[in-house]
N, C-alpha and C. Protein backbone atom coordinates (compact mmCIF):
# COMPACT_ATOMS: atom_id res chain seq x y z
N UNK A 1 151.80 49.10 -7.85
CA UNK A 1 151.17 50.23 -7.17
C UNK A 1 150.77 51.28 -8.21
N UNK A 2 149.59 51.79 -8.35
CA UNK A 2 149.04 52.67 -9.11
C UNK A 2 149.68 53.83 -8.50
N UNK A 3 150.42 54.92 -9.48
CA UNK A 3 150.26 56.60 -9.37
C UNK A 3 149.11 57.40 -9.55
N UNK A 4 149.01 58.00 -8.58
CA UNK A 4 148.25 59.10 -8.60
C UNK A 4 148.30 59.57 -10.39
N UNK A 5 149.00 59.65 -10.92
CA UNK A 5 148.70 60.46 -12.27
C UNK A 5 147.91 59.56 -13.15
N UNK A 6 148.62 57.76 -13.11
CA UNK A 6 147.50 57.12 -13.74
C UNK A 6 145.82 57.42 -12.90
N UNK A 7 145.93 57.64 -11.49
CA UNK A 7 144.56 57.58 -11.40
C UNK A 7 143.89 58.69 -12.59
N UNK A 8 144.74 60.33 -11.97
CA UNK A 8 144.45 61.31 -13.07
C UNK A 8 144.20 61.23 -14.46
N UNK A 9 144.84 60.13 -14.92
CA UNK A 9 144.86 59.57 -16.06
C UNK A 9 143.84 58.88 -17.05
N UNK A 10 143.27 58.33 -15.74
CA UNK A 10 141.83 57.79 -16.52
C UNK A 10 140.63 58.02 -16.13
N UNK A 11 139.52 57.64 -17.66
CA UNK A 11 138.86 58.05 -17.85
C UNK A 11 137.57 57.51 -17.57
N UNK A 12 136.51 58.19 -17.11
CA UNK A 12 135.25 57.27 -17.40
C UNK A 12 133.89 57.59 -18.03
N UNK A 13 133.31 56.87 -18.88
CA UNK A 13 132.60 57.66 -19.21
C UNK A 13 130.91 58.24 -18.96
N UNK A 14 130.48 59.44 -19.41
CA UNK A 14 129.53 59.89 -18.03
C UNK A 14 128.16 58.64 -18.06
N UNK A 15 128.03 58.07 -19.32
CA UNK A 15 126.62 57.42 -19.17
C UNK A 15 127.00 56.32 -18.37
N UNK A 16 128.22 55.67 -17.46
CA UNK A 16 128.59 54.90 -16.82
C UNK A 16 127.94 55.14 -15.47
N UNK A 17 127.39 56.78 -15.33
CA UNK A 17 126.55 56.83 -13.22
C UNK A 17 126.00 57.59 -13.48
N UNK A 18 125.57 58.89 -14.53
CA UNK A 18 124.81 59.58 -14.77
C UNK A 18 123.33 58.86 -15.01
N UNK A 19 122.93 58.01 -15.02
CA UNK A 19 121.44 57.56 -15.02
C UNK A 19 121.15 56.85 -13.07
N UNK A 20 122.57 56.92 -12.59
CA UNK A 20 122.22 56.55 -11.38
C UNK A 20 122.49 57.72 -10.58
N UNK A 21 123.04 58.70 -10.67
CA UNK A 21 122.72 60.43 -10.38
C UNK A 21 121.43 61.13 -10.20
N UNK A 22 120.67 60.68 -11.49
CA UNK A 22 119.61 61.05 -11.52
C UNK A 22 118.11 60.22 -10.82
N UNK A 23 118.26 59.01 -10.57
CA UNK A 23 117.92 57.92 -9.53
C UNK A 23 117.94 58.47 -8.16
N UNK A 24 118.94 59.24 -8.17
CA UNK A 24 119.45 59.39 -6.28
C UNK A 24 118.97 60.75 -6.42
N UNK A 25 118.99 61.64 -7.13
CA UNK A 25 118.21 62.81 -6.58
C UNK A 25 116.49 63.02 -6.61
N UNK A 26 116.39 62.22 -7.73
CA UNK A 26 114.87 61.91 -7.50
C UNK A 26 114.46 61.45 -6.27
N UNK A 27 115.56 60.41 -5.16
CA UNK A 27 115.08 60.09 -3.88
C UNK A 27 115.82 60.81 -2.65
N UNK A 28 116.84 61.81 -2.93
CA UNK A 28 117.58 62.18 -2.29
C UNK A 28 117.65 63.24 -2.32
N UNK A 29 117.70 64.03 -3.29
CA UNK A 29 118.24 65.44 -3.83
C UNK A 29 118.93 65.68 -4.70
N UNK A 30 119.57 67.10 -4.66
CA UNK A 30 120.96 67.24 -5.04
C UNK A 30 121.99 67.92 -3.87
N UNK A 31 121.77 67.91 -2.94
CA UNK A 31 122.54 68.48 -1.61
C UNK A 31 123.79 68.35 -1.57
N UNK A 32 124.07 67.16 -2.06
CA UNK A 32 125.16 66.18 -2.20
C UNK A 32 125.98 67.09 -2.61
N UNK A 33 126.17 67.65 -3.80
CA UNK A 33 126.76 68.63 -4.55
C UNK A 33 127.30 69.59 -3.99
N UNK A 34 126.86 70.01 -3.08
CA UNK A 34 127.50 71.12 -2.27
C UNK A 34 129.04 70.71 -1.96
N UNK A 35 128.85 69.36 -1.30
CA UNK A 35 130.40 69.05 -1.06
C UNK A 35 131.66 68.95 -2.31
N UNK A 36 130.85 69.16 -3.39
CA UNK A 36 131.58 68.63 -4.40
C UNK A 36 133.20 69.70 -4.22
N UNK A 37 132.69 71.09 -4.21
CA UNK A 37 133.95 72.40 -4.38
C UNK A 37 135.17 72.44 -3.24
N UNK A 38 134.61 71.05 -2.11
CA UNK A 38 135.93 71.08 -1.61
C UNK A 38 136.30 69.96 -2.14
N UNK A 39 136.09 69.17 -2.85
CA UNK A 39 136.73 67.58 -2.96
C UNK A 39 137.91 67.78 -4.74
N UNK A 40 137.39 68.67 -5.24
CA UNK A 40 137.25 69.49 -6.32
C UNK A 40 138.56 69.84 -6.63
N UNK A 41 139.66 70.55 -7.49
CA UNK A 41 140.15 71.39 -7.80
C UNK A 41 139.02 72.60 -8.90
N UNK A 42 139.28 73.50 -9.05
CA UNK A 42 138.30 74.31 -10.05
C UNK A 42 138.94 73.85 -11.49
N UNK A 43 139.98 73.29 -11.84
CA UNK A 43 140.00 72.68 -13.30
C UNK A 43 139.22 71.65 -13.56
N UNK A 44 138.67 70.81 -12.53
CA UNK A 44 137.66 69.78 -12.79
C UNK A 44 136.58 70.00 -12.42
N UNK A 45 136.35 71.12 -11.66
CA UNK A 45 134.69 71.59 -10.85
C UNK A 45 134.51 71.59 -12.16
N UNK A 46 134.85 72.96 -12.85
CA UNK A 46 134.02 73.38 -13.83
C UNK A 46 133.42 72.74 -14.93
N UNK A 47 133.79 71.25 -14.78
CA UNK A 47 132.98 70.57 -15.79
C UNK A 47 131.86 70.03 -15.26
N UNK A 48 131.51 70.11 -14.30
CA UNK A 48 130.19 69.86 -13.92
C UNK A 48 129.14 71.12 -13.91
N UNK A 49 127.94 70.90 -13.44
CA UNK A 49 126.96 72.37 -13.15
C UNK A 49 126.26 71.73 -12.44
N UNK A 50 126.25 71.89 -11.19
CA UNK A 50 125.25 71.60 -10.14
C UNK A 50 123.81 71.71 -10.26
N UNK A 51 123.84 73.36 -10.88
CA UNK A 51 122.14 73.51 -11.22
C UNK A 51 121.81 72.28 -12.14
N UNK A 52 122.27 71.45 -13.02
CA UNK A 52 121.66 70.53 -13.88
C UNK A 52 121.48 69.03 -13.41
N UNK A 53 120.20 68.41 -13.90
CA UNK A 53 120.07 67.62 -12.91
C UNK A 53 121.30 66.50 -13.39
N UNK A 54 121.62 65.41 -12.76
CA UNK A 54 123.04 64.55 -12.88
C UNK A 54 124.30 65.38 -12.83
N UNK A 55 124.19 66.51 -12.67
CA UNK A 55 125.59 67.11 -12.32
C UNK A 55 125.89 68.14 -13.67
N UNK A 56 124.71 67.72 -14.79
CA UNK A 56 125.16 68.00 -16.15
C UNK A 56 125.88 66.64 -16.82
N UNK A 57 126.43 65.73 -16.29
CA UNK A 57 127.11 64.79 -16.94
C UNK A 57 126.57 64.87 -17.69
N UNK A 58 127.31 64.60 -19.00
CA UNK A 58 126.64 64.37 -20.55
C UNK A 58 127.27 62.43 -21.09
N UNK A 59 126.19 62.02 -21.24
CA UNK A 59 126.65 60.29 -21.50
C UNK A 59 127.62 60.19 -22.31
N UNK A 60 128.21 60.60 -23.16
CA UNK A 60 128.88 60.20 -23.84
C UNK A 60 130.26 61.25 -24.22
N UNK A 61 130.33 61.30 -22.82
CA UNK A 61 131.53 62.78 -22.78
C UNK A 61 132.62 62.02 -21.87
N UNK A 62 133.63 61.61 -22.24
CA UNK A 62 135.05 61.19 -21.19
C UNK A 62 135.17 62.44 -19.75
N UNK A 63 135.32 61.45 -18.95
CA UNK A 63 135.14 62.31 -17.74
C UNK A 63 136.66 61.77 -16.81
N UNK A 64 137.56 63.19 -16.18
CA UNK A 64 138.73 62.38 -15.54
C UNK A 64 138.39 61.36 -13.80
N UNK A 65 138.92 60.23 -14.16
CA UNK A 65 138.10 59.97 -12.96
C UNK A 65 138.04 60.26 -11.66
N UNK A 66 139.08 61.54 -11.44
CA UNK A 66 138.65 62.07 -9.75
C UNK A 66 137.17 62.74 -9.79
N UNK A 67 137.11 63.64 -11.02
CA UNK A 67 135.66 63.95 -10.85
C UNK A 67 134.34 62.61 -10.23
N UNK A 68 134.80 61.90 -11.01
CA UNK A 68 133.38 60.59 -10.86
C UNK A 68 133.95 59.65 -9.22
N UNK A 69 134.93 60.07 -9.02
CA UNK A 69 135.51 59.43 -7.08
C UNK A 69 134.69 60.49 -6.34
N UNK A 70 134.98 61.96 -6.43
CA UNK A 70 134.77 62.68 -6.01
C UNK A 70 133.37 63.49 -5.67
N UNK A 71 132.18 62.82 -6.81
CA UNK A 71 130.90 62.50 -6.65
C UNK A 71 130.61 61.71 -5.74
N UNK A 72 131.13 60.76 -5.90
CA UNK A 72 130.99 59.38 -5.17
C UNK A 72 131.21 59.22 -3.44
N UNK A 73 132.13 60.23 -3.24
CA UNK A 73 132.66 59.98 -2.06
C UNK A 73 130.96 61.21 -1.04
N UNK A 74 130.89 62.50 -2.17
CA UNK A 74 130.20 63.01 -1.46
C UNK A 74 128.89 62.38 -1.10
N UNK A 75 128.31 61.36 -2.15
CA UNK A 75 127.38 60.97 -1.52
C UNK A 75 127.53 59.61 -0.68
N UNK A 76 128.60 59.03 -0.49
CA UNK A 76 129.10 58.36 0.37
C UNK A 76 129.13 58.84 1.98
N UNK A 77 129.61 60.18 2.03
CA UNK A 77 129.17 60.39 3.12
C UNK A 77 128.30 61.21 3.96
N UNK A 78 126.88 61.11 3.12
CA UNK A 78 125.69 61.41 3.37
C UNK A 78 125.23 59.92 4.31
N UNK A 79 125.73 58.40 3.76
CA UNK A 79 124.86 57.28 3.98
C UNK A 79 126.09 56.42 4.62
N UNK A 80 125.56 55.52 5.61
CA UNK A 80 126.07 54.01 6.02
C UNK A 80 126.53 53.56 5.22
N UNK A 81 127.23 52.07 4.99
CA UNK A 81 127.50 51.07 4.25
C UNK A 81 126.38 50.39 3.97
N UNK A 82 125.55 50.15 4.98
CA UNK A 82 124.24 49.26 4.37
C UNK A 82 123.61 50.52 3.54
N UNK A 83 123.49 51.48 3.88
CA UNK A 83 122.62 52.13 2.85
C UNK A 83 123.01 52.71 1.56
N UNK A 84 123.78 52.86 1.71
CA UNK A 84 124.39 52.94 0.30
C UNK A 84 124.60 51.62 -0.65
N UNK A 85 124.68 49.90 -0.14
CA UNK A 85 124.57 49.08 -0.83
C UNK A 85 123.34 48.89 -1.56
N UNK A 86 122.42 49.08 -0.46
CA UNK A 86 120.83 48.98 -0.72
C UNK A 86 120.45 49.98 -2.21
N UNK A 87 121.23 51.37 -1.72
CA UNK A 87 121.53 52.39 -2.99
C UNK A 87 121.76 51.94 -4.58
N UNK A 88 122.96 51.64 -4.35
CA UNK A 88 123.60 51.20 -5.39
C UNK A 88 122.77 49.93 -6.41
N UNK A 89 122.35 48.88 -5.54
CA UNK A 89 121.85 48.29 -6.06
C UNK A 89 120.08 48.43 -7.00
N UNK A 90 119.53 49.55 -6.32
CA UNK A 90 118.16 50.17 -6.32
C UNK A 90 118.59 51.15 -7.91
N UNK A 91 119.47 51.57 -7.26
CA UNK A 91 119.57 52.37 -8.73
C UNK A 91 120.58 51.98 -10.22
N UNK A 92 120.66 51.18 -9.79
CA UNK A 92 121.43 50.40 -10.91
C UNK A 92 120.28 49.29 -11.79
N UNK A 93 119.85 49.08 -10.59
CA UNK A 93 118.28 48.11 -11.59
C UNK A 93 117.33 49.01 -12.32
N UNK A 94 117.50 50.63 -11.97
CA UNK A 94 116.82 51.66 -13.03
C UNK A 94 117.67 52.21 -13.61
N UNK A 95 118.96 52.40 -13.36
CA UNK A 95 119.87 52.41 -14.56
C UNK A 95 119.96 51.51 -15.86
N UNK A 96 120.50 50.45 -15.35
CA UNK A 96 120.16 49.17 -16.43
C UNK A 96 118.52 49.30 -17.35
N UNK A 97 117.87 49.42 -16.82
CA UNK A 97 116.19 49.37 -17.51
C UNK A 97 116.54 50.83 -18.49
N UNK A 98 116.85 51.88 -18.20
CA UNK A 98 117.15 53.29 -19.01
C UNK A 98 117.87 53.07 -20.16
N UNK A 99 119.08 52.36 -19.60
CA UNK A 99 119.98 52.66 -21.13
C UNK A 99 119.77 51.19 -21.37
N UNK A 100 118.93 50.25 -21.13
CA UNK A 100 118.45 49.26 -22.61
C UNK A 100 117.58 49.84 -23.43
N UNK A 101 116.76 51.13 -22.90
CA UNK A 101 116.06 51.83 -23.81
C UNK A 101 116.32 52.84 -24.57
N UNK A 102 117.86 53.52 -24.15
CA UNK A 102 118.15 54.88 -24.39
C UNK A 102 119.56 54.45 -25.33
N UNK A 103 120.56 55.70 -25.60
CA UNK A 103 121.63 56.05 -26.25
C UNK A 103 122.30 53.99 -26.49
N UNK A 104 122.21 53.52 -25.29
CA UNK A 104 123.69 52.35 -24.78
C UNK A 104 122.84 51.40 -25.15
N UNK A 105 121.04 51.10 -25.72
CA UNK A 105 120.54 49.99 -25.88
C UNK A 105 121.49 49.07 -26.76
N UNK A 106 122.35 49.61 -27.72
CA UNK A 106 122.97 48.41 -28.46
C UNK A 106 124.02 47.78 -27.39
N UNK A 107 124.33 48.26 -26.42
CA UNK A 107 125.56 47.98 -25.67
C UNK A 107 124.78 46.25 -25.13
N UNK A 108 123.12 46.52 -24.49
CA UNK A 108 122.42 45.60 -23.99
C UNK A 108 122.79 44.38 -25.32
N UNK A 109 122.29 44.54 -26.26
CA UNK A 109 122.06 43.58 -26.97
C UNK A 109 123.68 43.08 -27.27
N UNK A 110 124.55 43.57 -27.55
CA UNK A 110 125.81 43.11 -27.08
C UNK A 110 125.90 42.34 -26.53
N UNK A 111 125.27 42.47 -25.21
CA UNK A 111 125.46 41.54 -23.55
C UNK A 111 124.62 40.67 -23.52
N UNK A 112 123.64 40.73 -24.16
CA UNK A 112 121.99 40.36 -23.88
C UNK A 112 121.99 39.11 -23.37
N UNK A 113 122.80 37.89 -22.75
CA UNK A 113 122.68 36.67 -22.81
C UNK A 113 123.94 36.42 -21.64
N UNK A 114 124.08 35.11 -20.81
CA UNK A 114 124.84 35.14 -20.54
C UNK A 114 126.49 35.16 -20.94
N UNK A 115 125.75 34.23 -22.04
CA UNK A 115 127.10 33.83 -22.95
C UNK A 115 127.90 35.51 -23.84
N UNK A 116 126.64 36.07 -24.06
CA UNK A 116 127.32 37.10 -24.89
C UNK A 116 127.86 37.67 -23.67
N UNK A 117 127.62 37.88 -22.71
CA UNK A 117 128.24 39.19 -21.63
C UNK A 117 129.76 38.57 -21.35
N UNK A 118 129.96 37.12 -21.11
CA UNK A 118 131.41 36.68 -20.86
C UNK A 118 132.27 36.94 -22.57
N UNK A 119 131.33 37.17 -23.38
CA UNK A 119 132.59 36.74 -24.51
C UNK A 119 132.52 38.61 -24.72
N UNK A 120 131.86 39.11 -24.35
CA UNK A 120 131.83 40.96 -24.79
C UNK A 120 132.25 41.72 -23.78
N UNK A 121 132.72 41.24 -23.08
CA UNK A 121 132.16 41.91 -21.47
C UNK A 121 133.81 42.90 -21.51
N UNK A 122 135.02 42.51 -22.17
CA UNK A 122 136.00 43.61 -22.53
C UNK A 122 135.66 44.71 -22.88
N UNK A 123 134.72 44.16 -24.73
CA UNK A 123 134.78 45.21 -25.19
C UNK A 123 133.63 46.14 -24.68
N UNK A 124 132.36 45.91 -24.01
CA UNK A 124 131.35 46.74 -23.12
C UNK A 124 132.26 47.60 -22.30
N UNK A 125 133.07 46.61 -21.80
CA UNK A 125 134.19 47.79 -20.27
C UNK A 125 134.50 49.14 -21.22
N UNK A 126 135.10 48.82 -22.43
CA UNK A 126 135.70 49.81 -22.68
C UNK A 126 135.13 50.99 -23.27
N UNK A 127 133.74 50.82 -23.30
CA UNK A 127 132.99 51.85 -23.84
C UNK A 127 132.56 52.82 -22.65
N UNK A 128 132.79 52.13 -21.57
CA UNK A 128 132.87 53.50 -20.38
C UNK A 128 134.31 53.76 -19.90
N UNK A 129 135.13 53.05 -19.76
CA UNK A 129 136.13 52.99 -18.80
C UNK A 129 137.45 53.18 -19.98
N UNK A 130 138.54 53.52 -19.81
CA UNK A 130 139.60 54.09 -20.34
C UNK A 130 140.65 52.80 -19.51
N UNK A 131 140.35 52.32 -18.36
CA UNK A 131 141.29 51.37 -18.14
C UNK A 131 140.55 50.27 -17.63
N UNK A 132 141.17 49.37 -17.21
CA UNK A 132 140.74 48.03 -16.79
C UNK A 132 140.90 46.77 -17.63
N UNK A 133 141.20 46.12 -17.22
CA UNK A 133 141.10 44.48 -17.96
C UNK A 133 139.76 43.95 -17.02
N UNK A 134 138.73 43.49 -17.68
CA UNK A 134 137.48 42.74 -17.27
C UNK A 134 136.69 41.57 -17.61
N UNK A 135 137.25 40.41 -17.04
CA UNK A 135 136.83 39.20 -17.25
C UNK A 135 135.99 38.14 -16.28
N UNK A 136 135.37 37.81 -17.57
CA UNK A 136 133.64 36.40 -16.58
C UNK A 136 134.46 35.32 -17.28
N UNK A 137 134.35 34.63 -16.46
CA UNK A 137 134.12 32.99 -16.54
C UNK A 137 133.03 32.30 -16.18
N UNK A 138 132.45 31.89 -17.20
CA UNK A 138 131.16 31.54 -17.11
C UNK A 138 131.09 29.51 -16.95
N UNK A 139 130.57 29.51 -15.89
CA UNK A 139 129.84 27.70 -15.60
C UNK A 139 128.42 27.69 -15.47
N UNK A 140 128.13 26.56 -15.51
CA UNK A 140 126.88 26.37 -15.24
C UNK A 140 126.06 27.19 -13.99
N UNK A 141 125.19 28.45 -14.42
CA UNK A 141 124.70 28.69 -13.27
C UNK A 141 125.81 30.17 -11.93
N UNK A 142 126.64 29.97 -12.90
CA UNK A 142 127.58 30.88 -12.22
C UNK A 142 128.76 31.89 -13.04
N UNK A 143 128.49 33.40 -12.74
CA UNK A 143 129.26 34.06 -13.67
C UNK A 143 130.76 34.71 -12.79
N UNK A 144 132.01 34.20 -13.12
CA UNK A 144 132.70 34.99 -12.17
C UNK A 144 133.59 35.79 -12.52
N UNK A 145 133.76 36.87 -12.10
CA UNK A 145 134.07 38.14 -13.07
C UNK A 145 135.45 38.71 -11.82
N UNK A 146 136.30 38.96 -12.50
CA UNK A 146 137.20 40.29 -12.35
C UNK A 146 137.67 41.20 -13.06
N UNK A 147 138.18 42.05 -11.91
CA UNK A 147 138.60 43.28 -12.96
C UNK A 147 140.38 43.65 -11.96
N UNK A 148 141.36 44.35 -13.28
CA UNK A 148 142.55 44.35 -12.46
C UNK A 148 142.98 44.97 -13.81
N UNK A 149 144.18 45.87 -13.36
CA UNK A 149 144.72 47.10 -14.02
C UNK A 149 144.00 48.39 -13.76
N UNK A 150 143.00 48.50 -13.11
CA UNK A 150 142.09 49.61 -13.31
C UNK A 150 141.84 50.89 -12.37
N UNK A 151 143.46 51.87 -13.05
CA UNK A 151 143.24 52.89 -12.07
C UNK A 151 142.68 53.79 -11.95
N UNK A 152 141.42 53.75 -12.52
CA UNK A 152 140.24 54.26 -12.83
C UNK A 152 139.21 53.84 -11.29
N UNK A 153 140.01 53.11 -10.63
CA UNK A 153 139.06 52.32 -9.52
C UNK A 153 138.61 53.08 -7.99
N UNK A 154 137.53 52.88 -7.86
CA UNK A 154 137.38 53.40 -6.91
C UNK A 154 136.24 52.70 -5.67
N UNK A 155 136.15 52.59 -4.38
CA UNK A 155 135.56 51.22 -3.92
C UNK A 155 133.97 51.50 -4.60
N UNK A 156 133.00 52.43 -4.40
CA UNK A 156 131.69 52.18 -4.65
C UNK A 156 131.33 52.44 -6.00
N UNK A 157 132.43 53.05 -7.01
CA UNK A 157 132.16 52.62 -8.45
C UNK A 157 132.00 51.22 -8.75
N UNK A 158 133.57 50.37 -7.60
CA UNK A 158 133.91 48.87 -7.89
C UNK A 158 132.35 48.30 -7.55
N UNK A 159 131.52 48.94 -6.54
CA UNK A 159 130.38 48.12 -5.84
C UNK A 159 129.42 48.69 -6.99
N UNK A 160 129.43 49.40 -7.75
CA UNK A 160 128.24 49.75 -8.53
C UNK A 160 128.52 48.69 -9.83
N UNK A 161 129.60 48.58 -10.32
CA UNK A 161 130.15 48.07 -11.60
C UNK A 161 129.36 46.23 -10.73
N UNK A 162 129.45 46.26 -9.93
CA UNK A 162 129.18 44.62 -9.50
C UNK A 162 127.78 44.42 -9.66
N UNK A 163 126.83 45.64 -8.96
CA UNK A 163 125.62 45.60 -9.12
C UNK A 163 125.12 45.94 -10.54
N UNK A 164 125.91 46.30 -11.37
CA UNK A 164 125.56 46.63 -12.63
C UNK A 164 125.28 44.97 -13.24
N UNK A 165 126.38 44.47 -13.02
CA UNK A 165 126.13 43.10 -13.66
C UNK A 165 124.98 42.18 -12.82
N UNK A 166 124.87 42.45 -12.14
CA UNK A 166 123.31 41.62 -11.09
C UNK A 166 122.38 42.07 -11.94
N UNK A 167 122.33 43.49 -12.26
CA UNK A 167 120.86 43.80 -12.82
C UNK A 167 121.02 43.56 -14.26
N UNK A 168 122.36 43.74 -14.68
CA UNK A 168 121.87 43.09 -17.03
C UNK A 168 121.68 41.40 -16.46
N UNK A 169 122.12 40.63 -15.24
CA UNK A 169 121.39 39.72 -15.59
C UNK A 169 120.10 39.12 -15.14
N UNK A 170 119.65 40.44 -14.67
CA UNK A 170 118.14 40.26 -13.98
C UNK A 170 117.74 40.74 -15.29
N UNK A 171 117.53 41.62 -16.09
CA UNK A 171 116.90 42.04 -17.42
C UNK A 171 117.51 41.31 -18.16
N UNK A 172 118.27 40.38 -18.50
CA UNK A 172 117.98 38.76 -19.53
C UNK A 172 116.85 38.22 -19.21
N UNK A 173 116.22 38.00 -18.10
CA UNK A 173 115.63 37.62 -17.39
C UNK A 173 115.62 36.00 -17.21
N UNK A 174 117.02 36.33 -16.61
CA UNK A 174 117.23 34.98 -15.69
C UNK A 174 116.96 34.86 -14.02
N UNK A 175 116.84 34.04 -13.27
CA UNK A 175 116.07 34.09 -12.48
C UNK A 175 116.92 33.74 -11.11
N UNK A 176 116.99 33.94 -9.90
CA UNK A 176 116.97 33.62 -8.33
C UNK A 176 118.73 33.98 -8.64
N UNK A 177 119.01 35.44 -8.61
CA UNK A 177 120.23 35.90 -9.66
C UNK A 177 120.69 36.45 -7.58
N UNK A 178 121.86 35.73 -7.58
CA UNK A 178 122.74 36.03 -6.09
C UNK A 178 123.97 36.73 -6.52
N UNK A 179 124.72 37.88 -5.76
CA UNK A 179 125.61 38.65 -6.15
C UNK A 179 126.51 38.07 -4.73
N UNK A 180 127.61 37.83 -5.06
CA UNK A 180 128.62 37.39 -3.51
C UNK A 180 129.80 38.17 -4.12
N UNK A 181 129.96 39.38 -3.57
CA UNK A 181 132.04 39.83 -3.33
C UNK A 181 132.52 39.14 -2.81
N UNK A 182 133.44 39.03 -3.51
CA UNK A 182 134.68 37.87 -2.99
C UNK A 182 135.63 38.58 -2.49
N UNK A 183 136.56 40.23 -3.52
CA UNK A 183 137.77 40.51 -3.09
C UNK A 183 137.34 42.51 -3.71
N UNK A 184 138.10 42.69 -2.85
CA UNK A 184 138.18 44.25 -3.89
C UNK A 184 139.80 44.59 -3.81
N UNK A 185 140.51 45.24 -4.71
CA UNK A 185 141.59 46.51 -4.47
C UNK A 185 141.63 47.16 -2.81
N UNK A 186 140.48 47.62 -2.98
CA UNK A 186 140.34 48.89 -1.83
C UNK A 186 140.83 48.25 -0.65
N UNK A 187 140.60 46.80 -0.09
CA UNK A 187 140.88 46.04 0.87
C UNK A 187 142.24 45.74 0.50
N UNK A 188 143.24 45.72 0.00
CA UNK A 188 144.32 45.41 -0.43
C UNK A 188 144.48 44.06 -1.69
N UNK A 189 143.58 43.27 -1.98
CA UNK A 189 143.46 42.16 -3.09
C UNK A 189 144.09 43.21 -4.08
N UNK A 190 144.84 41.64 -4.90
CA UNK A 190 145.42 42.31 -5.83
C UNK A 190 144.82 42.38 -7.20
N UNK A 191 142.85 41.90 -6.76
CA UNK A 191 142.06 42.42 -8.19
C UNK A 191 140.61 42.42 -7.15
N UNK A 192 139.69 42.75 -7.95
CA UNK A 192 138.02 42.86 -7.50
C UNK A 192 137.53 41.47 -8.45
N UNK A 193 136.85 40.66 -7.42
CA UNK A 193 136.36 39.24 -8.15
C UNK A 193 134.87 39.25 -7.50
N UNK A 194 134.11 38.96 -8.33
CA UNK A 194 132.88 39.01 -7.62
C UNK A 194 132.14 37.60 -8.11
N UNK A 195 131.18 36.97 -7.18
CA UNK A 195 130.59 35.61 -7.99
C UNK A 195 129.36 35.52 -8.26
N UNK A 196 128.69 35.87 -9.65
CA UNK A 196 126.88 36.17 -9.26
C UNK A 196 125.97 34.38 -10.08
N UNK A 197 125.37 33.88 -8.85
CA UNK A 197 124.91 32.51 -9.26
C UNK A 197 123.55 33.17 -10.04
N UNK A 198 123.20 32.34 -10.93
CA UNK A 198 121.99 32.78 -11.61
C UNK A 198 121.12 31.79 -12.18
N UNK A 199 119.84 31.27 -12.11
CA UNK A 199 119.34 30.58 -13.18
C UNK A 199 118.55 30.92 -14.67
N UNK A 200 118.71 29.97 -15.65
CA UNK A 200 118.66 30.39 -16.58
C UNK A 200 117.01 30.83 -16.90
N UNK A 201 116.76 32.19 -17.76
CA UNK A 201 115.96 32.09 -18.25
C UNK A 201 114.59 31.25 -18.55
């Protein structure tokens, strides 16, 4: 059972949803934000600034992760479950396209392949995330990935981190690329396994 202090505990880092922040207010706003000062204590408000667009997140700044739950939840309950999947996934395929061009492009070329993303795919986690163990097993045609230790977790980060990997392997550009959840934490599993079939390049 995770403590609350490990949640307090860890970290994530901002270029991990800050390019998908800025995705959602371009189609959404920033309204969202308003809710932030009750979800908030003021030792963690104040690292954000509402007036800036993404919150201010700065990419490459450790962030504690109630702040990045606590984003999450507010625009969680602006939207449905279907619409927010539809979300997540929409802006993660212009996330992914941003930072292969921006600050994290070496992170892409890291991953760039299927093969490289199962044999890197630790050390990528850890360049946003402060916790987690994260592993693919890769077969023919099929990548299957979990994650476990990670009290950094939260359910629609867990659903963004899934769609994250749909879209680096839509920009390999491999082809007729299917995303299936299998398990999350949040439901009680005792890890998040997800199975994305793909063909090659």
């Amino acid at each position: 059972m995770i403590s609350q202090g490990e949640v307090e505990a860890a970290l994530i880092k901002g270029g991990a949803i800050r390019e998908l922040l800025l995705w959602y207010e371009r189609h959404y706003g920033s309204t969202y934000a308003v809710d932030l000062g009750r979800r908030l204590p003021p030792h963690l408000s104040r690292q954000l600034d509402v007036a800036r667009p993404g919150l201010g997140l700065l990419t490459n700044v450790w962030y504690p992760s109630p702040i990045v739950h606590a984003i999450l939840d507010s625009i969680a309950a602006r939207h449905d479950e279907d619409e927010l999947r539809s979300i997540t996934a929409e802006a993660n395929h212009f996330a992914v396209r941003s930072l292969t061009r921006g600050v994290y492009q070496f992170l892409f070329r890291m991953v760039g392949s299927p093969e490289l993303y199962a044999k890197h795919i630790q050390r990528a986690w850890n360049l946003l995330h402060s916790t987690g163990k994260r592993v693919i097993m890769l077969d023919e045609g099929i990548a299957d990935s979990t994650i476990e230790d990670w009290p950094g977790h939260h359910p629609w980060l867990c659903e963004i981190t899934t769609h994250t990997m749909q879209a680096v392997f839509v920009a390999m550009g491999c082809r007729d690329v299917q995303l299936e959840r299998l398990s999350c934490v949040a439901q009680g599993a005792p890890r998040c396994r997800s199975i994305l079939r793909f063909r090659d390049p």
